[in-house]
N, C-alpha and C. Protein backbone atom coordinates (compact mmCIF):
# COMPACT_ATOMS: atom_id res chain seq x y z
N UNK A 1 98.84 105.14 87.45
CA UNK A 1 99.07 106.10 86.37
C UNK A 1 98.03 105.94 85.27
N UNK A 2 97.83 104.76 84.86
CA UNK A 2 96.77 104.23 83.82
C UNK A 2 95.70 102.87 84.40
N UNK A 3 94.69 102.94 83.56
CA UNK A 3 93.91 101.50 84.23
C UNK A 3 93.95 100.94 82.51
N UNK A 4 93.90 99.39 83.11
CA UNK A 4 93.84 99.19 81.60
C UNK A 4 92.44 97.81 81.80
N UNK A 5 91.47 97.34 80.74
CA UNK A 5 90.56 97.38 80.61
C UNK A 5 90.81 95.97 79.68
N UNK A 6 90.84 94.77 80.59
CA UNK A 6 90.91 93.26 80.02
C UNK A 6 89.65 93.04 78.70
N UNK A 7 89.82 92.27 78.08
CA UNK A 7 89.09 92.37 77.12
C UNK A 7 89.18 91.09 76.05
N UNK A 8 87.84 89.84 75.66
CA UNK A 8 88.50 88.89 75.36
C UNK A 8 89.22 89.12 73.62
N UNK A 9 88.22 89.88 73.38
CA UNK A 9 88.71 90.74 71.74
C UNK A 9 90.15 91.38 71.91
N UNK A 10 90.49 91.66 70.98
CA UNK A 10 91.57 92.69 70.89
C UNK A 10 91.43 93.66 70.73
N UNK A 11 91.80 94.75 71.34
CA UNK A 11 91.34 96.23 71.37
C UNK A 11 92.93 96.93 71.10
N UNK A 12 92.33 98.08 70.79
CA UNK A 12 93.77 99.04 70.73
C UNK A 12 94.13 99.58 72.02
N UNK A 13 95.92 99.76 71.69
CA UNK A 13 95.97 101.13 72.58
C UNK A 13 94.96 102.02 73.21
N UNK A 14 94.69 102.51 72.28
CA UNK A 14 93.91 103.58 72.64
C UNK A 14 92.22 103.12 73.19
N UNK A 15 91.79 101.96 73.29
CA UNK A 15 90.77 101.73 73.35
C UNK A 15 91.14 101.40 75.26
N UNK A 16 92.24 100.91 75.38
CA UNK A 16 92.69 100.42 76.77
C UNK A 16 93.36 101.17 77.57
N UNK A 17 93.80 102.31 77.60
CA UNK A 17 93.95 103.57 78.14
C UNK A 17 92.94 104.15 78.55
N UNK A 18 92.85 104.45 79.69
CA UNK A 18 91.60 104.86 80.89
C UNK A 18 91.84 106.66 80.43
N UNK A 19 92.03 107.30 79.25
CA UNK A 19 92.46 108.68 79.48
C UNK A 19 91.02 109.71 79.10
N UNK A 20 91.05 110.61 79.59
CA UNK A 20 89.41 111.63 79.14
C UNK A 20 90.33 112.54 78.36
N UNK A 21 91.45 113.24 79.06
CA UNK A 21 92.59 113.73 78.05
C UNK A 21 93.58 114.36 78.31
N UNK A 22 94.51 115.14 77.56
CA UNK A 22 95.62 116.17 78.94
C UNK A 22 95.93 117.48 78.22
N UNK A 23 96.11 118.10 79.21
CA UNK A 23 95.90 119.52 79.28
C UNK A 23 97.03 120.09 79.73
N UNK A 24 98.30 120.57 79.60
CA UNK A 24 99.14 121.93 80.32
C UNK A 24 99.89 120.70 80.93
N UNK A 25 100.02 119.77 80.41
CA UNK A 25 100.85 118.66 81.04
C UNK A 25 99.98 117.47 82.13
N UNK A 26 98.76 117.70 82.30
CA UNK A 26 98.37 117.05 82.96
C UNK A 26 97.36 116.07 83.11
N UNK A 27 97.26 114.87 83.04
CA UNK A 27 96.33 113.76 82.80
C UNK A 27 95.20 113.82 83.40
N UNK A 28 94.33 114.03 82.53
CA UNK A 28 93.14 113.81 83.01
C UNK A 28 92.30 112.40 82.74
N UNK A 29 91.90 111.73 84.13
CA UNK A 29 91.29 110.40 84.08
C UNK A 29 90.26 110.39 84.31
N UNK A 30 89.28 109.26 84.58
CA UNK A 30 87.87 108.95 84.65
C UNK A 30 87.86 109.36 86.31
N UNK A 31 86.60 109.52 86.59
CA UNK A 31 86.03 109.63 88.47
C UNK A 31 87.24 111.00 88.61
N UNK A 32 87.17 112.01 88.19
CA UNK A 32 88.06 113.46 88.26
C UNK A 32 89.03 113.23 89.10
N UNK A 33 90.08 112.18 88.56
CA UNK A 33 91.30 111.86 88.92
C UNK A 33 92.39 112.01 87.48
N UNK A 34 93.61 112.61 88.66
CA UNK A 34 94.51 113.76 87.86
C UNK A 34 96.07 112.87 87.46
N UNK A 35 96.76 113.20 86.95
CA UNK A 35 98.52 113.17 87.07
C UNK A 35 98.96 113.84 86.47
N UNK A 36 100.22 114.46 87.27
CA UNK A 36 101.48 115.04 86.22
C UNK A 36 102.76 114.01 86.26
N UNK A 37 103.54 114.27 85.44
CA UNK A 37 104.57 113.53 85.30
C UNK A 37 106.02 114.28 85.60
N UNK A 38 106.82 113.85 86.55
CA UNK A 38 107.81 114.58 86.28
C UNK A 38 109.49 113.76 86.10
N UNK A 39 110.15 114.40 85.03
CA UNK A 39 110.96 113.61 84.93
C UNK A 39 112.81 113.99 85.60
N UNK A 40 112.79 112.92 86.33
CA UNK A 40 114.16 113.35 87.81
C UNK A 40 115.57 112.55 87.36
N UNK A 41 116.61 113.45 87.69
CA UNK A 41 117.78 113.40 86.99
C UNK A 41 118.37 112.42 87.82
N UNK A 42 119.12 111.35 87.41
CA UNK A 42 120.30 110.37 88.22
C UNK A 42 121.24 110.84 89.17
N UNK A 43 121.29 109.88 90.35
CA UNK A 43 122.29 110.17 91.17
C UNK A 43 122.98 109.27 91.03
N UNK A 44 124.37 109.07 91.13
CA UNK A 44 124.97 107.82 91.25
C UNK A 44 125.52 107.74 93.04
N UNK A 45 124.75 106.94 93.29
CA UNK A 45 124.66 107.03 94.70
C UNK A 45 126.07 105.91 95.28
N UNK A 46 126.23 105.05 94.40
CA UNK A 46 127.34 104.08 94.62
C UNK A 46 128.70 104.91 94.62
N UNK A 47 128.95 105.78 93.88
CA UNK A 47 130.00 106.40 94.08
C UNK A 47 130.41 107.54 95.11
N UNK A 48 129.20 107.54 96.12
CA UNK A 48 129.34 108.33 97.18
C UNK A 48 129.95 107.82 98.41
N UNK A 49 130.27 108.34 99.16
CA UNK A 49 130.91 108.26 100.26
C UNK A 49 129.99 107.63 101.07
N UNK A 50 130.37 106.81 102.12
CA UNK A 50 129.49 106.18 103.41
C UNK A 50 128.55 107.25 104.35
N UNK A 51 129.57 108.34 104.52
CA UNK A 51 128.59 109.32 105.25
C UNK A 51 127.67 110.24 104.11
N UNK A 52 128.35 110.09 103.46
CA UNK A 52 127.29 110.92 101.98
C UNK A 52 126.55 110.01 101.60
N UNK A 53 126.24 108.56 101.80
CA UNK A 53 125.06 107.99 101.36
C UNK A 53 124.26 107.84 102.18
N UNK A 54 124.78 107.87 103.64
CA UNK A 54 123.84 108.15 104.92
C UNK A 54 123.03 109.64 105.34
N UNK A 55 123.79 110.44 104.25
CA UNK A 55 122.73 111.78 104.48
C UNK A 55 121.97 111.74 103.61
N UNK A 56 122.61 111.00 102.27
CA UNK A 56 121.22 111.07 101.10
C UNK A 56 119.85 110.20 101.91
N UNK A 57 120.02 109.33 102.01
CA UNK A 57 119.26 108.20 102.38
C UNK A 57 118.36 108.67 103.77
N UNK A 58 118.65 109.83 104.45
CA UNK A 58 117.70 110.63 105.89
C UNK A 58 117.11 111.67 105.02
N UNK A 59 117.68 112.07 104.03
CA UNK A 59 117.11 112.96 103.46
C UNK A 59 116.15 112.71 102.52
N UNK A 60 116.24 111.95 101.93
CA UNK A 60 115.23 110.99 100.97
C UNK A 60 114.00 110.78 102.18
N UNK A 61 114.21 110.28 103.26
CA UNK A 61 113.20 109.87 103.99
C UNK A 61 112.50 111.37 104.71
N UNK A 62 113.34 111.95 104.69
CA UNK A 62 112.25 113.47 105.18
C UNK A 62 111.62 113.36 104.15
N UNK A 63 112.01 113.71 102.83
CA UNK A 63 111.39 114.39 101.48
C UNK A 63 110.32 113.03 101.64
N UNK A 64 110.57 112.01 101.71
CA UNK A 64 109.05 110.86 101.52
C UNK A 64 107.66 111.60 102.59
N UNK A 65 108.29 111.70 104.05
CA UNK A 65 107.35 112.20 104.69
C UNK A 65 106.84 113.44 104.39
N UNK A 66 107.43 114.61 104.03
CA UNK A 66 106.50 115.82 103.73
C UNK A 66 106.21 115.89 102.47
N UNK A 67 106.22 114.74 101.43
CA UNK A 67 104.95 114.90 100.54
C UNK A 67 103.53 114.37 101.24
N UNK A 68 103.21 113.90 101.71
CA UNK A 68 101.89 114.10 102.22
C UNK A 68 101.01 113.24 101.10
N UNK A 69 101.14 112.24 100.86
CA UNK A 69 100.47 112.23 99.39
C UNK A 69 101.39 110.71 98.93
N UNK A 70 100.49 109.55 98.12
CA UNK A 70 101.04 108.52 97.42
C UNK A 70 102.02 109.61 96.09
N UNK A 71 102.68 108.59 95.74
CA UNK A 71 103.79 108.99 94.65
C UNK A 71 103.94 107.45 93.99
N UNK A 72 103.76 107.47 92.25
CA UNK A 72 104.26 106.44 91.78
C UNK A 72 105.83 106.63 90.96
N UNK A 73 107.35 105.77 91.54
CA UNK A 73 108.23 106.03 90.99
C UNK A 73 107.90 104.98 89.71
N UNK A 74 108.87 105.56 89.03
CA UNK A 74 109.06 104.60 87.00
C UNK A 74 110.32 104.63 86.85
N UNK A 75 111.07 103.32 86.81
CA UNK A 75 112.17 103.63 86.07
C UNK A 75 112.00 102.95 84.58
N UNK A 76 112.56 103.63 83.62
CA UNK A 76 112.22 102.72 82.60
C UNK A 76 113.79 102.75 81.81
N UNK A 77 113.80 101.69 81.37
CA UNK A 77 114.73 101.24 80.34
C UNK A 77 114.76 101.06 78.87
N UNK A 78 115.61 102.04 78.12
CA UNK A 78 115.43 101.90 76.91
C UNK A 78 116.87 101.47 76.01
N UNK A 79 116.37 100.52 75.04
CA UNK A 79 117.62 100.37 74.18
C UNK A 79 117.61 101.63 73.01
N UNK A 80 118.77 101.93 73.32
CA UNK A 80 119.47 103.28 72.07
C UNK A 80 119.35 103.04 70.95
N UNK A 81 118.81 103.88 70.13
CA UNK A 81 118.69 103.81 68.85
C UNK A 81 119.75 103.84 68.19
N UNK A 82 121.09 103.06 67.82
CA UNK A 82 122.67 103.81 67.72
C UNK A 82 122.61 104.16 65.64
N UNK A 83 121.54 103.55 65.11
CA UNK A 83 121.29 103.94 63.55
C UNK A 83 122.34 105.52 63.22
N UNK A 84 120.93 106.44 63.77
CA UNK A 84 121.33 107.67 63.48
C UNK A 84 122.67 108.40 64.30
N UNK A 85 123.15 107.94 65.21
CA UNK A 85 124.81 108.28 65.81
C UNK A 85 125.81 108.12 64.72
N UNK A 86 125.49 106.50 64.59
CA UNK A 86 126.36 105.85 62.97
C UNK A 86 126.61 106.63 61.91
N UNK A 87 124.64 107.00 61.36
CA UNK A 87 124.73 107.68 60.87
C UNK A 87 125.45 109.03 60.46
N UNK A 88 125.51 110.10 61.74
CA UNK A 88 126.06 111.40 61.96
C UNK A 88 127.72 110.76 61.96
N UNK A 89 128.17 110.25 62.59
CA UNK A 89 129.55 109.90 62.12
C UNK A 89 130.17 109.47 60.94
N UNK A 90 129.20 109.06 59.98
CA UNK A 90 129.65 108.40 58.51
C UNK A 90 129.50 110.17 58.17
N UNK A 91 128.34 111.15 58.62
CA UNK A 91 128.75 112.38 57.63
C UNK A 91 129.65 112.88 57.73
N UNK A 92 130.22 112.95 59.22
CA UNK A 92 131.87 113.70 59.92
C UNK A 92 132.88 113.20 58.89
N UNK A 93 132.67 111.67 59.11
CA UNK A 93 134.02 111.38 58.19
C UNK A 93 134.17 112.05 56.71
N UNK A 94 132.91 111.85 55.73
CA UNK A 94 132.87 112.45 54.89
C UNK A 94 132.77 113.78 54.53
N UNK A 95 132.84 113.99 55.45
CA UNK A 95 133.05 115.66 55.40
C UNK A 95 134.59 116.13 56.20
N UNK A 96 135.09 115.50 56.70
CA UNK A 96 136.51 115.75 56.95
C UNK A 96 137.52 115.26 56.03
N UNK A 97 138.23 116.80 55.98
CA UNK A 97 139.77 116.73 54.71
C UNK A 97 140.88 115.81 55.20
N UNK A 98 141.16 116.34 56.84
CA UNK A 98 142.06 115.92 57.41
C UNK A 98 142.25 114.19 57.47
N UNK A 99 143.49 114.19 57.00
CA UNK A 99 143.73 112.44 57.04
C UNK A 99 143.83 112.25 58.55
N UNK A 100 144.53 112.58 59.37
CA UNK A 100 144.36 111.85 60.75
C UNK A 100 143.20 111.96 61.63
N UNK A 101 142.58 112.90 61.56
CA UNK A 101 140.93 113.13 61.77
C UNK A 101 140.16 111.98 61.07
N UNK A 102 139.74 111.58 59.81
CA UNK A 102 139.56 110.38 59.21
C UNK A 102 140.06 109.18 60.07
N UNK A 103 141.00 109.08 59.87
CA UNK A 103 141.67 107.73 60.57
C UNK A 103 140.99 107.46 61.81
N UNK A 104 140.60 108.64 62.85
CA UNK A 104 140.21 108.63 64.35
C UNK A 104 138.65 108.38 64.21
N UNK A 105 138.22 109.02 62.95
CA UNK A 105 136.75 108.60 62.93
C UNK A 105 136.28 107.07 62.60
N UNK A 106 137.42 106.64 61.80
CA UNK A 106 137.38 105.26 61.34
C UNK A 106 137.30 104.64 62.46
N UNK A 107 137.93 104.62 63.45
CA UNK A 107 138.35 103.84 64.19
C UNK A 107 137.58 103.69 65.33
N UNK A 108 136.75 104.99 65.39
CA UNK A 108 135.59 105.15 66.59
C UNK A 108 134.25 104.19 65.91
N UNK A 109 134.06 104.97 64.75
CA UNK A 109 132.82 103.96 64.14
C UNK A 109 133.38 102.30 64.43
N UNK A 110 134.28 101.70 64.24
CA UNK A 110 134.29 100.42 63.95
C UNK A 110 134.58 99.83 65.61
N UNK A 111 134.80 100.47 66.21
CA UNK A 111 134.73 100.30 67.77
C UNK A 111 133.29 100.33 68.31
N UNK A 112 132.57 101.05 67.58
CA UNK A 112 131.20 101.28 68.19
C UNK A 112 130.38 100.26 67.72
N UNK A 113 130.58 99.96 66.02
CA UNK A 113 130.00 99.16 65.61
C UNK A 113 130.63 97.39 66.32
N UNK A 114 131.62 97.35 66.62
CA UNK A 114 131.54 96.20 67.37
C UNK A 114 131.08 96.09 68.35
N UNK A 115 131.47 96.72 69.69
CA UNK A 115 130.60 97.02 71.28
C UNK A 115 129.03 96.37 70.61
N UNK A 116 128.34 97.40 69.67
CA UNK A 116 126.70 96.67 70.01
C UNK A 116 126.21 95.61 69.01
N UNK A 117 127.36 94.98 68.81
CA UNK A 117 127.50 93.95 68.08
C UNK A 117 126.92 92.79 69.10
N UNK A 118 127.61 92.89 70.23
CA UNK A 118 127.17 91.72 71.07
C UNK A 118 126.66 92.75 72.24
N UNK A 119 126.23 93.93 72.43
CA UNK A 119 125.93 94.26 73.83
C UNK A 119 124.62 95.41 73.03
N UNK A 120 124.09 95.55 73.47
CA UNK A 120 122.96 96.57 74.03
C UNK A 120 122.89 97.93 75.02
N UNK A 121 122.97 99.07 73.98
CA UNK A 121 123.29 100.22 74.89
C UNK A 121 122.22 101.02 75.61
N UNK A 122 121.87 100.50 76.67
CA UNK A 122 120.62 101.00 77.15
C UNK A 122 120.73 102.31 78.36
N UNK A 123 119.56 102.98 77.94
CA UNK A 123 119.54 104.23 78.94
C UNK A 123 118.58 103.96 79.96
N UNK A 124 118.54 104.89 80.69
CA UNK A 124 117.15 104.76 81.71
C UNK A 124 116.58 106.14 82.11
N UNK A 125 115.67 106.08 82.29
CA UNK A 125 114.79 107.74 82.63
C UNK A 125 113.87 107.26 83.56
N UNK A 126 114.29 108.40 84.88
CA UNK A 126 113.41 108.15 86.05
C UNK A 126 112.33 109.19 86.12
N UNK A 127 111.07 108.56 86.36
CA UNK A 127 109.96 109.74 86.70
C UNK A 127 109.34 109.53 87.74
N UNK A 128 108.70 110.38 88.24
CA UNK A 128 107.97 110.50 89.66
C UNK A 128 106.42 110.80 88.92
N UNK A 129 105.24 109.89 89.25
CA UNK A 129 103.86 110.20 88.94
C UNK A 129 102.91 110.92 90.07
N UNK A 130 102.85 112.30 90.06
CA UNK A 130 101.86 112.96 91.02
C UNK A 130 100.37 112.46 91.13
N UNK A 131 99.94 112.20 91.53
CA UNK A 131 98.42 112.19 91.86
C UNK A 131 97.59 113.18 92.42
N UNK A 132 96.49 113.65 91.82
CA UNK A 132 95.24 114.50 92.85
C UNK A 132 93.78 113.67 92.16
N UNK A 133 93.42 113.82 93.44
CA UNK A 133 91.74 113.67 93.08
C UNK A 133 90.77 114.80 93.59
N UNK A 134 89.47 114.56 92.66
CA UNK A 134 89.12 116.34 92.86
C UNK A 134 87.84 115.54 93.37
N UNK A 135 87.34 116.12 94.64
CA UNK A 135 86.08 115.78 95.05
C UNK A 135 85.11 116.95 95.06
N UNK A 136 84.10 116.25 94.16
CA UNK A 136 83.28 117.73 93.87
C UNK A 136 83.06 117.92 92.12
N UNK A 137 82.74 118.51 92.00
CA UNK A 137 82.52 119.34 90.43
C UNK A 137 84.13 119.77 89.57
N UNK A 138 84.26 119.08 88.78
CA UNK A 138 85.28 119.54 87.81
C UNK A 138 85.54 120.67 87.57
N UNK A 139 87.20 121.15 87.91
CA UNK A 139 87.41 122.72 87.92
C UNK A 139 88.94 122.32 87.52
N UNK A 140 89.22 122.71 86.39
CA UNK A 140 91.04 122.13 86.14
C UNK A 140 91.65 123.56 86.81
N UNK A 141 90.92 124.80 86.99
CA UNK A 141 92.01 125.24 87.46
C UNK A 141 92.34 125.19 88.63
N UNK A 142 91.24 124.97 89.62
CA UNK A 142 91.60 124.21 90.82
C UNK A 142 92.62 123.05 90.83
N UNK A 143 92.27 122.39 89.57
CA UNK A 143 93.51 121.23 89.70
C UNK A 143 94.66 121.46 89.61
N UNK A 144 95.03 122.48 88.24
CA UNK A 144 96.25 123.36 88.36
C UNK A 144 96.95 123.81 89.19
N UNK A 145 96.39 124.66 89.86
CA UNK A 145 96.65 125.17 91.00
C UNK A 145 97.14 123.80 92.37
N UNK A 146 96.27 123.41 92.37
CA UNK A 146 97.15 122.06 93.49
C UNK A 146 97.95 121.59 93.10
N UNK A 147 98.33 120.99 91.67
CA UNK A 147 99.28 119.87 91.16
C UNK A 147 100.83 120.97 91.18
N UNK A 148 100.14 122.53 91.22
CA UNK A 148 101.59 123.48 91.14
C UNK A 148 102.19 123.30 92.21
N UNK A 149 101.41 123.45 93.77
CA UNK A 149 101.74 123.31 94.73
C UNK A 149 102.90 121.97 95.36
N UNK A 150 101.99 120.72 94.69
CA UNK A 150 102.86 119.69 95.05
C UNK A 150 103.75 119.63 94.27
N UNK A 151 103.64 119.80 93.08
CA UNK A 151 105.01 119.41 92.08
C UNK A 151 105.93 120.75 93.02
N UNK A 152 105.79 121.91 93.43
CA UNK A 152 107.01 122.56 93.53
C UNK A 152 107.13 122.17 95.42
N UNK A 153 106.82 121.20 95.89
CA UNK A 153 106.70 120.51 97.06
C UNK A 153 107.67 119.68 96.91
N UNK A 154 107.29 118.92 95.75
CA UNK A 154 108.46 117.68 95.25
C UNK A 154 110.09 118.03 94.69
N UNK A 155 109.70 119.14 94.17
CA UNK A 155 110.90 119.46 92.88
C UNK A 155 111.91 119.98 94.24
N UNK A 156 111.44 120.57 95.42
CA UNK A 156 112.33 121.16 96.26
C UNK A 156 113.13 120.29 97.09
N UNK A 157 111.81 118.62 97.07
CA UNK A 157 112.54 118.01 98.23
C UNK A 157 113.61 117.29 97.17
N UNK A 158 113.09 117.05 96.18
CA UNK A 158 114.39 116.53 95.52
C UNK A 158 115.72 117.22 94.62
N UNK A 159 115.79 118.72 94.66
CA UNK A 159 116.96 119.24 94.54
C UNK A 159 117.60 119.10 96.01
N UNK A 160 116.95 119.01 97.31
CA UNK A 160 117.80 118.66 98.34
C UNK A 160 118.64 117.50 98.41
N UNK A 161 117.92 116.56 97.28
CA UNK A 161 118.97 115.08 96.82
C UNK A 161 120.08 115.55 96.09
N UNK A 162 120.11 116.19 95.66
CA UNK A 162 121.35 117.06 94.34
C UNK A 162 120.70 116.28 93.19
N UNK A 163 119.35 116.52 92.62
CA UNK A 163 118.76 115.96 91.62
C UNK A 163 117.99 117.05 90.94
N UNK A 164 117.57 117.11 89.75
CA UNK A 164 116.69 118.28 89.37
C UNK A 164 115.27 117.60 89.00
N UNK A 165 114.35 118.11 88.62
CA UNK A 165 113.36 117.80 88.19
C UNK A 165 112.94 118.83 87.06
N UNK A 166 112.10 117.97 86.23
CA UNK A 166 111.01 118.76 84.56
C UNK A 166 109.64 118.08 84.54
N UNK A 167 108.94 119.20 84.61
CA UNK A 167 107.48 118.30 84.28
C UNK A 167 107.34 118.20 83.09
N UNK A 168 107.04 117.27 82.79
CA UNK A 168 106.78 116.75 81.05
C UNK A 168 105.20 117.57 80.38
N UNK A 169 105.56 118.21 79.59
CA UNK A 169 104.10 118.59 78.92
C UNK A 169 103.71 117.99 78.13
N UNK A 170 102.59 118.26 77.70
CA UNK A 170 101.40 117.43 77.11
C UNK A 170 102.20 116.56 76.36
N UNK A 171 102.78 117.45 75.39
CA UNK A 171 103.35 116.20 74.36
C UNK A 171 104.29 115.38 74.49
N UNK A 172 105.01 115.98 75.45
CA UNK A 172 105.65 114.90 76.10
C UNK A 172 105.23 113.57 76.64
N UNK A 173 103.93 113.99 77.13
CA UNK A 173 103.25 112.89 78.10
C UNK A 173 102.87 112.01 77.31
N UNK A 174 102.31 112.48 76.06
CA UNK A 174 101.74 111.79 75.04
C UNK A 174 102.74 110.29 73.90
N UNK A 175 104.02 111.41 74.65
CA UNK A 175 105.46 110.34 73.71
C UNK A 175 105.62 109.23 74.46
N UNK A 176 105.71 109.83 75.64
CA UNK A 176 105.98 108.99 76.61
C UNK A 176 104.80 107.60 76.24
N UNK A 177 103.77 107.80 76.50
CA UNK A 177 102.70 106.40 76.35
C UNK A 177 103.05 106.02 75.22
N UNK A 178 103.31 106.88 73.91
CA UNK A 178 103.40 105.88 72.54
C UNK A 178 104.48 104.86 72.34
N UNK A 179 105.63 105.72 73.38
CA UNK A 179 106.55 104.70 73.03
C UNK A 179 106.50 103.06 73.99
N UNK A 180 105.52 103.57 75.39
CA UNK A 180 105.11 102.57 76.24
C UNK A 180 104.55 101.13 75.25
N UNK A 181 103.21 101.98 74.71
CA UNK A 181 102.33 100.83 73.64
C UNK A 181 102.80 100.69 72.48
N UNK A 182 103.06 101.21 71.98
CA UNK A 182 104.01 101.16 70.37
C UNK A 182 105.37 101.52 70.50
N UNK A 183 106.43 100.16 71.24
CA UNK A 183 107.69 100.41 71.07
C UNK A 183 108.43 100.44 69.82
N UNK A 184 107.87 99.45 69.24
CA UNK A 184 108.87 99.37 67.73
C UNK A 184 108.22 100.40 66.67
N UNK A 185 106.98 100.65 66.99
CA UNK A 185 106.77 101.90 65.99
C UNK A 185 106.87 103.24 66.15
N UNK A 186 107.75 103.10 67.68
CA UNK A 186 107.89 104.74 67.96
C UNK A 186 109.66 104.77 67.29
N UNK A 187 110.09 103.47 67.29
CA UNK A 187 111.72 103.70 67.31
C UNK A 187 111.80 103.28 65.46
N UNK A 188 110.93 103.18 64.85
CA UNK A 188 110.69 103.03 63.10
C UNK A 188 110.39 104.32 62.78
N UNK A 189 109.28 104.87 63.61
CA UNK A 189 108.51 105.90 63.18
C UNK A 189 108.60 107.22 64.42
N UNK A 190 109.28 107.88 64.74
CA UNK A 190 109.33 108.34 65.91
C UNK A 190 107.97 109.48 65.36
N UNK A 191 106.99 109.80 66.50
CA UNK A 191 106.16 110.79 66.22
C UNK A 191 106.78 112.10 66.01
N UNK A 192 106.65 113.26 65.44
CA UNK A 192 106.52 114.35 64.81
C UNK A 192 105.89 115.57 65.65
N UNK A 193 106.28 116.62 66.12
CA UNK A 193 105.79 117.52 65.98
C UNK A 193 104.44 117.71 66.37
N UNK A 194 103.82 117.62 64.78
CA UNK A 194 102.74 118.09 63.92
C UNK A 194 101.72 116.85 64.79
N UNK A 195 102.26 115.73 64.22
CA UNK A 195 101.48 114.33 64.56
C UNK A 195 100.99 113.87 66.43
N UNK A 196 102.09 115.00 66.74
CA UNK A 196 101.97 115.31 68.73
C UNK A 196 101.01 115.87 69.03
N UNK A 197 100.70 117.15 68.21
CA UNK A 197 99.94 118.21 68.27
C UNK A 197 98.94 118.21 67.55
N UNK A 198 98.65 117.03 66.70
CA UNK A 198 97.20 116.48 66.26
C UNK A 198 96.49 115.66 67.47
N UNK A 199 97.47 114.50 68.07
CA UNK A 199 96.53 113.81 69.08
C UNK A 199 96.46 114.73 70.81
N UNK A 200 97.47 115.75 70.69
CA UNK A 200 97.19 116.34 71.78
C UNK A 200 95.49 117.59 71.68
N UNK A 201 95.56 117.93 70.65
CA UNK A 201 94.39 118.93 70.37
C UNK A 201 93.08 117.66 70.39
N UNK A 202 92.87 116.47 69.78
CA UNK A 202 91.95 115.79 69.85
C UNK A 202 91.30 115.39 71.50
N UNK A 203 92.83 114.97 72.14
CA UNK A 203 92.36 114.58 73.46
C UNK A 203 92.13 115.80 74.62
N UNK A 204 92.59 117.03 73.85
CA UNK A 204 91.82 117.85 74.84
C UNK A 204 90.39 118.13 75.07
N UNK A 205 90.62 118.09 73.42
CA UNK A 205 88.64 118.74 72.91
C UNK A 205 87.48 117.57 73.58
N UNK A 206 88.44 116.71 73.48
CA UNK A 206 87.75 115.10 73.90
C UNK A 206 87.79 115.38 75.89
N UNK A 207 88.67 115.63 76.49
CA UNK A 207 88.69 116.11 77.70
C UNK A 207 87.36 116.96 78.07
N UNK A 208 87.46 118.14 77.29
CA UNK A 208 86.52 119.16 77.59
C UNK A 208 85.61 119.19 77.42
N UNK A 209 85.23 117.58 76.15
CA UNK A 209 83.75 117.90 76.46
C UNK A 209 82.95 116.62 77.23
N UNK A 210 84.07 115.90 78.24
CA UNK A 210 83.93 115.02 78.95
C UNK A 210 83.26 115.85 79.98
């Protein structure tokens, strides 16, 4: 997905990221090598039946063979930010007249606030990393055009899992790495908008005139 670039100095993020830039959702790397990202919804496969985990599991293995093509899976794990939940529940309470409504909010906050007292509420988000390499002269819409093909190659074999798929766009892609290299300053400082769409316009212009 990334190369990263040992170094006895200390370098930045951004100096150790192999990226030229991304475009319409899609990574553009050094030697006109590509990725999209797509991000695939949970199955809970443990709660299925024996013969229902034996069809997922033939079916998973078709969908491996007719991509045609390496695939990198990601699962990643994140601890919940529970601040701003807290938050939104201290306004409910204060904003509710009702005394037994109050009472129920009391009682949820101080339940919640104990649970991650001693535990950690962590999520997880699964993605699938496409790959193309372009042999020949740089043409993104040629690349476009292929990465459409396989992503809707992929997205089909895996609604046959009962799963959905989203390709992440640019700025997405872009959140995604900040919060990779800058965990604690994405969850202090979460990026913006504006601040997405400053480093996404830089790394295109920077793309294009790679």
């Amino acid at each position: 997905m990334f190369a990263l670039q040992k170094s006895k100095t200390k370098a930045s993020s951004r100096g150790q990221i192999a990226i030229k830039g991304v475009r319409d959702g899609i990574l553009m790397l050094p030697n006109n090598e590509y990725r999209a990202i797509l991000q695939v919804s949970s199955l809970n496969f443990e709660l299925r039946s024996e013969e229902e985990q034996d069809a997922i599991i033939e079916t998973y293995e078709s969908f491996l063979n007719s991509v045609g093509s390496n695939l990198q899976i990601l699962v990643r794990t994140r601890e919940i930010d529970m601040d701003k939940y807290l938050d939104d529940l201290n306004e409910r309470y204060e904003n509710e007249t009702a005394p037994i409504y109050q009472q129920q909010l009391q009682n949820y906050d101080e339940f919640i606030r104990s649970l991650i007292t001693d535990n950690k509420i962590l999520t997880r988000h699964f993605y699938i990393i496409v790959p193309y390499k372009l042999n020949g002269k740089t043409d993104f819409d040629l690349v476009s055009e292929q990465m459409k093909i396989k992503l809707d190659i992929i997205a089909k074999g895996i609604a046959r899992l009962g799963m959905h798929t989203d390709q992440l766009d640019s700025l997405e892609v872009l959140d995604l790495f900040y919060s990779f290299y800058s965990p604690t300053q994405a969850k202090l400082q979460p990026l913006t908008e504006q601040a997405l769409s400053i480093i996404h316009t830089a790394l295109v212009q920077k793309g294009e005139a790679q």
